[in-house]
PDB file of N, CA and C in Angstrom:
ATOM      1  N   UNK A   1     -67.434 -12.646  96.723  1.00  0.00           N
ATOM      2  CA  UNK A   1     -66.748 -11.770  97.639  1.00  0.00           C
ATOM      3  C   UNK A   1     -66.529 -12.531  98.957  1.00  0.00           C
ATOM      4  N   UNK A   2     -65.468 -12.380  99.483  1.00  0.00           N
ATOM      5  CA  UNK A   2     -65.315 -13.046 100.813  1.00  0.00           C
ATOM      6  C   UNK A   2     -64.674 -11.974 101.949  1.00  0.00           C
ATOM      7  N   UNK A   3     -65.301 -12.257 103.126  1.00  0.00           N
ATOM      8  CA  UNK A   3     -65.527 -10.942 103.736  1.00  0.00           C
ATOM      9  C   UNK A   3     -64.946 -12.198 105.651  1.00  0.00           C
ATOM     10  N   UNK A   4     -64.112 -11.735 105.527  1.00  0.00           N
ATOM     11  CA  UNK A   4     -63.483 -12.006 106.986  1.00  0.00           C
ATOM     12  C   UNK A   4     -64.094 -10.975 108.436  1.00  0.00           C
ATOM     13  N   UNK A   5     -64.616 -11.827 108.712  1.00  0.00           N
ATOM     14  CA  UNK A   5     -65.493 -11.169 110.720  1.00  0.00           C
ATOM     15  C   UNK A   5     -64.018 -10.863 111.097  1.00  0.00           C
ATOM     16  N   UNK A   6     -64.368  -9.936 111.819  1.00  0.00           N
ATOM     17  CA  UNK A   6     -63.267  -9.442 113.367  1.00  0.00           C
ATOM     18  C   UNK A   6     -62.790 -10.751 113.871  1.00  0.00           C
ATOM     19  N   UNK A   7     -63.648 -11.325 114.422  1.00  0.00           N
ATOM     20  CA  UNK A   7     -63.361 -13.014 115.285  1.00  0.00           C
ATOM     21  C   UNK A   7     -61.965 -13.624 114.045  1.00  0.00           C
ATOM     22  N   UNK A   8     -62.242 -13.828 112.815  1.00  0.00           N
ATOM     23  CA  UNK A   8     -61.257 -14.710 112.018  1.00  0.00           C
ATOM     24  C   UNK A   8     -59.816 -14.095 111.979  1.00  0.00           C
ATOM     25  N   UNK A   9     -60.245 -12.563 111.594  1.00  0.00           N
ATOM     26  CA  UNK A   9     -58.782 -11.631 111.641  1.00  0.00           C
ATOM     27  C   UNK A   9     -57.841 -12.044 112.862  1.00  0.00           C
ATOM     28  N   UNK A  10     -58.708 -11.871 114.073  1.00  0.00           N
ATOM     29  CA  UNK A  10     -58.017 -12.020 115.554  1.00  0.00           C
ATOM     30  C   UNK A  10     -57.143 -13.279 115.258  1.00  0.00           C
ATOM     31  N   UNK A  11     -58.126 -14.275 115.196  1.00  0.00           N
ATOM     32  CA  UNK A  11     -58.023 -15.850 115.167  1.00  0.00           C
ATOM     33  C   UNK A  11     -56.388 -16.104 113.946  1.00  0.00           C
ATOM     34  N   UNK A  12     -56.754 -15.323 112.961  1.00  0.00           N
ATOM     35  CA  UNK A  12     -55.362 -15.188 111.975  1.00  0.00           C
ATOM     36  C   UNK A  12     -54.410 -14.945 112.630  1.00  0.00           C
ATOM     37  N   UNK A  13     -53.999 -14.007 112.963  1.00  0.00           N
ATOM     38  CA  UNK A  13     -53.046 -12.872 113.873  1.00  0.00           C
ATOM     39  C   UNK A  13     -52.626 -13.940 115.077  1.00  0.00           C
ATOM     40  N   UNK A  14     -53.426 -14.567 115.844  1.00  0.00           N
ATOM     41  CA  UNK A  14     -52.695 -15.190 117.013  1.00  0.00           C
ATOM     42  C   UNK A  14     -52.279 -17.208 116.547  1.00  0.00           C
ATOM     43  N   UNK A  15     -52.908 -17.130 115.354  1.00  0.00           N
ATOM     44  CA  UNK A  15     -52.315 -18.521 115.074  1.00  0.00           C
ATOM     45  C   UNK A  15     -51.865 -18.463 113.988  1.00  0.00           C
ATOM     46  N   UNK A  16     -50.914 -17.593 113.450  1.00  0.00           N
ATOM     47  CA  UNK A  16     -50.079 -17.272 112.457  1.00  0.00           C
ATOM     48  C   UNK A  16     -50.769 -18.068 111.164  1.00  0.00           C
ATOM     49  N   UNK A  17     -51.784 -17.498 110.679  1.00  0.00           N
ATOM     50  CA  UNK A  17     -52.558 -17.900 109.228  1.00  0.00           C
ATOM     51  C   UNK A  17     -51.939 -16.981 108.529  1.00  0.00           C
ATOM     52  N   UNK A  18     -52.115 -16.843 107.071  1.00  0.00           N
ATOM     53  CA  UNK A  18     -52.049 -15.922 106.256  1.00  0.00           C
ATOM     54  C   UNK A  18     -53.403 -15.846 105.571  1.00  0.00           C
ATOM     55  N   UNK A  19     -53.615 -14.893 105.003  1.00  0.00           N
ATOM     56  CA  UNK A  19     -55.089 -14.780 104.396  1.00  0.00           C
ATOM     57  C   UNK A  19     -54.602 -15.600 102.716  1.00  0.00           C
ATOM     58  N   UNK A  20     -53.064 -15.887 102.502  1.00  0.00           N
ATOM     59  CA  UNK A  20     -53.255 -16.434 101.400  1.00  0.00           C
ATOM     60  C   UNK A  20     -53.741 -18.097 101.474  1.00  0.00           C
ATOM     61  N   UNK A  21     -53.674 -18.494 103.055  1.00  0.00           N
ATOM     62  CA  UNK A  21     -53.892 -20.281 103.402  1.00  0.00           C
ATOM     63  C   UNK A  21     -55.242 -19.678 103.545  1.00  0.00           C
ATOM     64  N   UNK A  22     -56.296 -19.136 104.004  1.00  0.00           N
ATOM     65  CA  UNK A  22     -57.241 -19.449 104.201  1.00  0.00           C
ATOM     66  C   UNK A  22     -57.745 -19.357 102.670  1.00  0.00           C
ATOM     67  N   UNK A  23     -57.700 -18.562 101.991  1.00  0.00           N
ATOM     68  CA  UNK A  23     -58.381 -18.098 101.045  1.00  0.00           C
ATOM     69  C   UNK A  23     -57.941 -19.680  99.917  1.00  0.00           C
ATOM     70  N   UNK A  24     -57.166 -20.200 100.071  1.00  0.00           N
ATOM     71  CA  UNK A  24     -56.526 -21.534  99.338  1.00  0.00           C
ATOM     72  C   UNK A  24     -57.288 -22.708 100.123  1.00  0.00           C
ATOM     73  N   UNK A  25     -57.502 -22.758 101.750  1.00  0.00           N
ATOM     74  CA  UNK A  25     -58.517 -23.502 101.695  1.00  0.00           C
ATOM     75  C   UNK A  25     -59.929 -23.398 101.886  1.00  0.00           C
ATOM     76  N   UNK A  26     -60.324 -22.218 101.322  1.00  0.00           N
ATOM     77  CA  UNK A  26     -61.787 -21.983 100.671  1.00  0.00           C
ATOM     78  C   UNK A  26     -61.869 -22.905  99.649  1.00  0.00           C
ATOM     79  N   UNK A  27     -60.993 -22.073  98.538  1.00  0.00           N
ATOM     80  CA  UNK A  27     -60.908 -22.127  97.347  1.00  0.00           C
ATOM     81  C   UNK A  27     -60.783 -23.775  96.394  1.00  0.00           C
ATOM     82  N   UNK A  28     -59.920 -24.494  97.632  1.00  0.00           N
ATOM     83  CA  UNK A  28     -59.442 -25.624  96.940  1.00  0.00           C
ATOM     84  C   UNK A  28     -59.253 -26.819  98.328  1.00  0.00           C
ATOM     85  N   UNK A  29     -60.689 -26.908  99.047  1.00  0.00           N
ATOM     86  CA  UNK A  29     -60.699 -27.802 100.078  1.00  0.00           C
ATOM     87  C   UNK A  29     -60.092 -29.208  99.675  1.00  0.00           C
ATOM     88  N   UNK A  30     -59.469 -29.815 100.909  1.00  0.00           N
ATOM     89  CA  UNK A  30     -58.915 -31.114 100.555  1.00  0.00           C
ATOM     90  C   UNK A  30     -60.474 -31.901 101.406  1.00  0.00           C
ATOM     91  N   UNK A  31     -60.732 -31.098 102.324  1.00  0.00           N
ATOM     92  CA  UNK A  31     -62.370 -31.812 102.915  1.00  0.00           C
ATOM     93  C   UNK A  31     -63.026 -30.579 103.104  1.00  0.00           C
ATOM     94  N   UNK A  32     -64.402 -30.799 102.900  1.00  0.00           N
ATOM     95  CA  UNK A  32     -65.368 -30.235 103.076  1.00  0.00           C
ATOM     96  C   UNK A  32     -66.430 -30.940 104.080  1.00  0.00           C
ATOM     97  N   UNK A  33     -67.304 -30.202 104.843  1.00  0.00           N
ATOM     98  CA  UNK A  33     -68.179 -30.605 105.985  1.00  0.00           C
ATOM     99  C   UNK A  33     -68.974 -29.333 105.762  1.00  0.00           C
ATOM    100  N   UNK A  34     -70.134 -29.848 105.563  1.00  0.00           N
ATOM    101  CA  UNK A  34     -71.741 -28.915 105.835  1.00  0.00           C
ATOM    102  C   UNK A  34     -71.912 -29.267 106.924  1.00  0.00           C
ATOM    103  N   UNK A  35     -72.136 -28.104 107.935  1.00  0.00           N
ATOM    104  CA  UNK A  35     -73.100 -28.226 109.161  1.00  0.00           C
ATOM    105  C   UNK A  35     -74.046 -27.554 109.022  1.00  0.00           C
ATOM    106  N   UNK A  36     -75.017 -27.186 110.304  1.00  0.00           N
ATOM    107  CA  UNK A  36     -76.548 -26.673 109.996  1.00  0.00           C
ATOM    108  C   UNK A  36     -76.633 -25.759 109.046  1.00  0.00           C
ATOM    109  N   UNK A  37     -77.577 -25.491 108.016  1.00  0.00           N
ATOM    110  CA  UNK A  37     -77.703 -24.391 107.062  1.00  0.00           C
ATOM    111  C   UNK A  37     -77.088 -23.968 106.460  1.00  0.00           C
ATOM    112  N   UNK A  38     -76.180 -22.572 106.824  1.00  0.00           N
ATOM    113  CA  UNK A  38     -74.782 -22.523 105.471  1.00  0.00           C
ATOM    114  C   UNK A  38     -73.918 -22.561 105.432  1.00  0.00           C
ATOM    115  N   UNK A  39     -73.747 -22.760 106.554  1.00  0.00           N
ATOM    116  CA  UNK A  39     -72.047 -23.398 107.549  1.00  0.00           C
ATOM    117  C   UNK A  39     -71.733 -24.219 106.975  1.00  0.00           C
ATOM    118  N   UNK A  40     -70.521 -24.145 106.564  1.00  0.00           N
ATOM    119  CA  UNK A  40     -69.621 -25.421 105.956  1.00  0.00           C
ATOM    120  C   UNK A  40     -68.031 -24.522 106.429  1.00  0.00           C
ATOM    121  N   UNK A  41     -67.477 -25.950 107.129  1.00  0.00           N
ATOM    122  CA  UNK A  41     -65.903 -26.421 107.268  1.00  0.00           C
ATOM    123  C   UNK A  41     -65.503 -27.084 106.114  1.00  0.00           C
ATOM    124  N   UNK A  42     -64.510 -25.871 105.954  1.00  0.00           N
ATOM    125  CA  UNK A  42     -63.072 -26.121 104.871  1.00  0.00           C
ATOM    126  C   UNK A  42     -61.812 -26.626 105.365  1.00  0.00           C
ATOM    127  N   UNK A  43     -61.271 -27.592 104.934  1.00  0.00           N
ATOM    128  CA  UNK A  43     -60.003 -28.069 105.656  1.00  0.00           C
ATOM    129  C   UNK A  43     -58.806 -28.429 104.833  1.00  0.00           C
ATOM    130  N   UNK A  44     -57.972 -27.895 104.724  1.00  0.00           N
ATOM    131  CA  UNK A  44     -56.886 -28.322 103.765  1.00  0.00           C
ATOM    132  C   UNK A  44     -55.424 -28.481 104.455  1.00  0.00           C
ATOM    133  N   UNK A  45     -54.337 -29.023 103.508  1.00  0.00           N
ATOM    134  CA  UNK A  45     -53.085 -29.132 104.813  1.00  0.00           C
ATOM    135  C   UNK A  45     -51.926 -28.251 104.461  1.00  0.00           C
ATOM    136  N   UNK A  46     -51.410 -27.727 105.276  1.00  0.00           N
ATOM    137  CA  UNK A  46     -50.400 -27.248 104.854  1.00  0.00           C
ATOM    138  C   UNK A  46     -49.031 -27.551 105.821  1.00  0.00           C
ATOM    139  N   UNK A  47     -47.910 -27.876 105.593  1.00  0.00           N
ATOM    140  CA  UNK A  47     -46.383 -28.360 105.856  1.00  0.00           C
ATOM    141  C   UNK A  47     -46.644 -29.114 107.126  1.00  0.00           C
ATOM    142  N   UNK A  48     -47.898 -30.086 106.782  1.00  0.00           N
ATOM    143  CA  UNK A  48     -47.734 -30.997 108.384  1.00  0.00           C
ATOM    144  C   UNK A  48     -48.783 -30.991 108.980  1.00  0.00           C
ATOM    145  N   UNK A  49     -49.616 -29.516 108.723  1.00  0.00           N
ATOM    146  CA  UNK A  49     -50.687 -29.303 109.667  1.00  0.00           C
ATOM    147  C   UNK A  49     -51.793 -29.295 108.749  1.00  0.00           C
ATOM    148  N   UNK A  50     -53.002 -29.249 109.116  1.00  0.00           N
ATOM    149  CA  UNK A  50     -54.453 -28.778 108.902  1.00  0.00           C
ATOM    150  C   UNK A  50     -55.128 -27.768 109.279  1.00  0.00           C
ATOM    151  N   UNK A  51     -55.408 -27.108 108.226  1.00  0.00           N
ATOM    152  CA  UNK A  51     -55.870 -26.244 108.639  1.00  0.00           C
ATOM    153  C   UNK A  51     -57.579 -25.802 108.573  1.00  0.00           C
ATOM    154  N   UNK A  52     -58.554 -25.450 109.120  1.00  0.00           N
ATOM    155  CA  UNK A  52     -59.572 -25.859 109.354  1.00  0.00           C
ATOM    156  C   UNK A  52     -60.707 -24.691 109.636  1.00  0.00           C
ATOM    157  N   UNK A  53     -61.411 -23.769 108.409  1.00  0.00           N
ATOM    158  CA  UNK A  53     -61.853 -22.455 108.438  1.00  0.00           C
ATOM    159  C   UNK A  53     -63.627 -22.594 107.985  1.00  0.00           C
ATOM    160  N   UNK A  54     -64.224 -22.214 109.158  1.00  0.00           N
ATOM    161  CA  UNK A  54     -65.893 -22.485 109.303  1.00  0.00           C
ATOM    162  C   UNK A  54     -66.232 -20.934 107.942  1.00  0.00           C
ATOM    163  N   UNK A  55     -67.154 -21.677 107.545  1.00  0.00           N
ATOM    164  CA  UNK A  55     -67.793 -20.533 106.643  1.00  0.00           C
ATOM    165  C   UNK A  55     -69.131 -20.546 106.515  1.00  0.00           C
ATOM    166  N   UNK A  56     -69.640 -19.102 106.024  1.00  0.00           N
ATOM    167  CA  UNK A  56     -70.744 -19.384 105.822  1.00  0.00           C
ATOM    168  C   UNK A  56     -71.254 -18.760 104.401  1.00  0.00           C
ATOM    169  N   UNK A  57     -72.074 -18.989 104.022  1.00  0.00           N
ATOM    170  CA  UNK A  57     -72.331 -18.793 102.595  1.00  0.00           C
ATOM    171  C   UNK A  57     -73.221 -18.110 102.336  1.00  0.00           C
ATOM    172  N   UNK A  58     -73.225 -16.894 101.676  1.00  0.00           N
ATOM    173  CA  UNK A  58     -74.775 -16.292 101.710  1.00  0.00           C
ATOM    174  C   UNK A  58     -74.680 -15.854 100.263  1.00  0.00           C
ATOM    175  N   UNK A  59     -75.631 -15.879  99.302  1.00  0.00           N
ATOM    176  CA  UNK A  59     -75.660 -15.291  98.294  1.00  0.00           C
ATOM    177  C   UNK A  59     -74.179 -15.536  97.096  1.00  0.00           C
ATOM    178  N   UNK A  60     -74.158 -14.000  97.081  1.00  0.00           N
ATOM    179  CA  UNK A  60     -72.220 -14.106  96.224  1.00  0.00           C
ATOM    180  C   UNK A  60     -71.475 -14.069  97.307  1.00  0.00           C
ATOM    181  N   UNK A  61     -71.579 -13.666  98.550  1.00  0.00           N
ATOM    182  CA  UNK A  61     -70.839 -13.540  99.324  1.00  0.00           C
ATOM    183  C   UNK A  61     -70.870 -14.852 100.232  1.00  0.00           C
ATOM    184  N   UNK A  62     -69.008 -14.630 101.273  1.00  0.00           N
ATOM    185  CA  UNK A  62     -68.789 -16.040 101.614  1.00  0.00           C
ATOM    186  C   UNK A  62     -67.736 -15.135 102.944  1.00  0.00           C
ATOM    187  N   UNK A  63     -68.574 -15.781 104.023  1.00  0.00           N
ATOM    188  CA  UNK A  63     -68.123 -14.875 105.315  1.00  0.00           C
ATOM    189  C   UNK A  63     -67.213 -16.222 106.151  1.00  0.00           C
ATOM    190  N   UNK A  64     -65.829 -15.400 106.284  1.00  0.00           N
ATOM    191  CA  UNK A  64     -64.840 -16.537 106.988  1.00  0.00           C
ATOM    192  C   UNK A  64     -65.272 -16.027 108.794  1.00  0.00           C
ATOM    193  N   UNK A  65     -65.780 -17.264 109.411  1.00  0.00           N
ATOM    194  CA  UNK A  65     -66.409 -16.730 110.957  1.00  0.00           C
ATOM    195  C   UNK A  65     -64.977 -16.697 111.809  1.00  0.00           C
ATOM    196  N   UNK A  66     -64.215 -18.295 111.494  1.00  0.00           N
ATOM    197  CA  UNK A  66     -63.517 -18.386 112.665  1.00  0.00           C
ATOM    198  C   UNK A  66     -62.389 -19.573 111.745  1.00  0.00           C
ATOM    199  N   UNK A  67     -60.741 -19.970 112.511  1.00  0.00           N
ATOM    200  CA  UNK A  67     -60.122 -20.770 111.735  1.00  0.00           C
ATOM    201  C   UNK A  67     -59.240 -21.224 112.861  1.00  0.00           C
ATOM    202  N   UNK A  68     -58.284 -23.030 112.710  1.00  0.00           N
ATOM    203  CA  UNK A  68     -57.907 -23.088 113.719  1.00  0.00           C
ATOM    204  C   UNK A  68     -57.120 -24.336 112.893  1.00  0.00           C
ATOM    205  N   UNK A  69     -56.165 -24.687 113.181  1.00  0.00           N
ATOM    206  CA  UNK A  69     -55.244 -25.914 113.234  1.00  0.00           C
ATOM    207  C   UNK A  69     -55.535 -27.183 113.966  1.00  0.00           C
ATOM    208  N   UNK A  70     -55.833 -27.660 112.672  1.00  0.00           N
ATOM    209  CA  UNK A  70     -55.998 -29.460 113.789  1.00  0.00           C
ATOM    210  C   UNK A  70     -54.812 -29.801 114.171  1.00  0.00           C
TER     211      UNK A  70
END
């Protein structure tokens, strides 16, 4: 189950994501990065750009915190 915070929705909405790019770079990272504990950055590209969505992992579930364009 993947469960988007308030913070990511916002973060969608003002940097024109779609939940179908984030959920594509969950799903099918071109890079991956573990930071402390269950945090891991997903990064994949799309028409030029990168796109770049912190997660965290708990159990079955997989919480999108925050997302942003390199």
């Amino acid at each position: 189950m993947i469960i988007f915070t308030n913070h990511a929705l916002k973060r969608m909405r003002e940097r024109k994501v779609s939940r179908a790019q984030v959920l594509e770079t969950i799903k099918n990272p071109e890079i991956e990065i573990v930071e402390d504990g269950n945090i891991k950055l997903a990064r994949r590209g799309f028409a030029g750009k990168s796109l770049e969505v912190a997660i965290e992992n708990g159990g079955n579930k997989t919480i999108v915190i925050t997302l942003y364009w390199l």
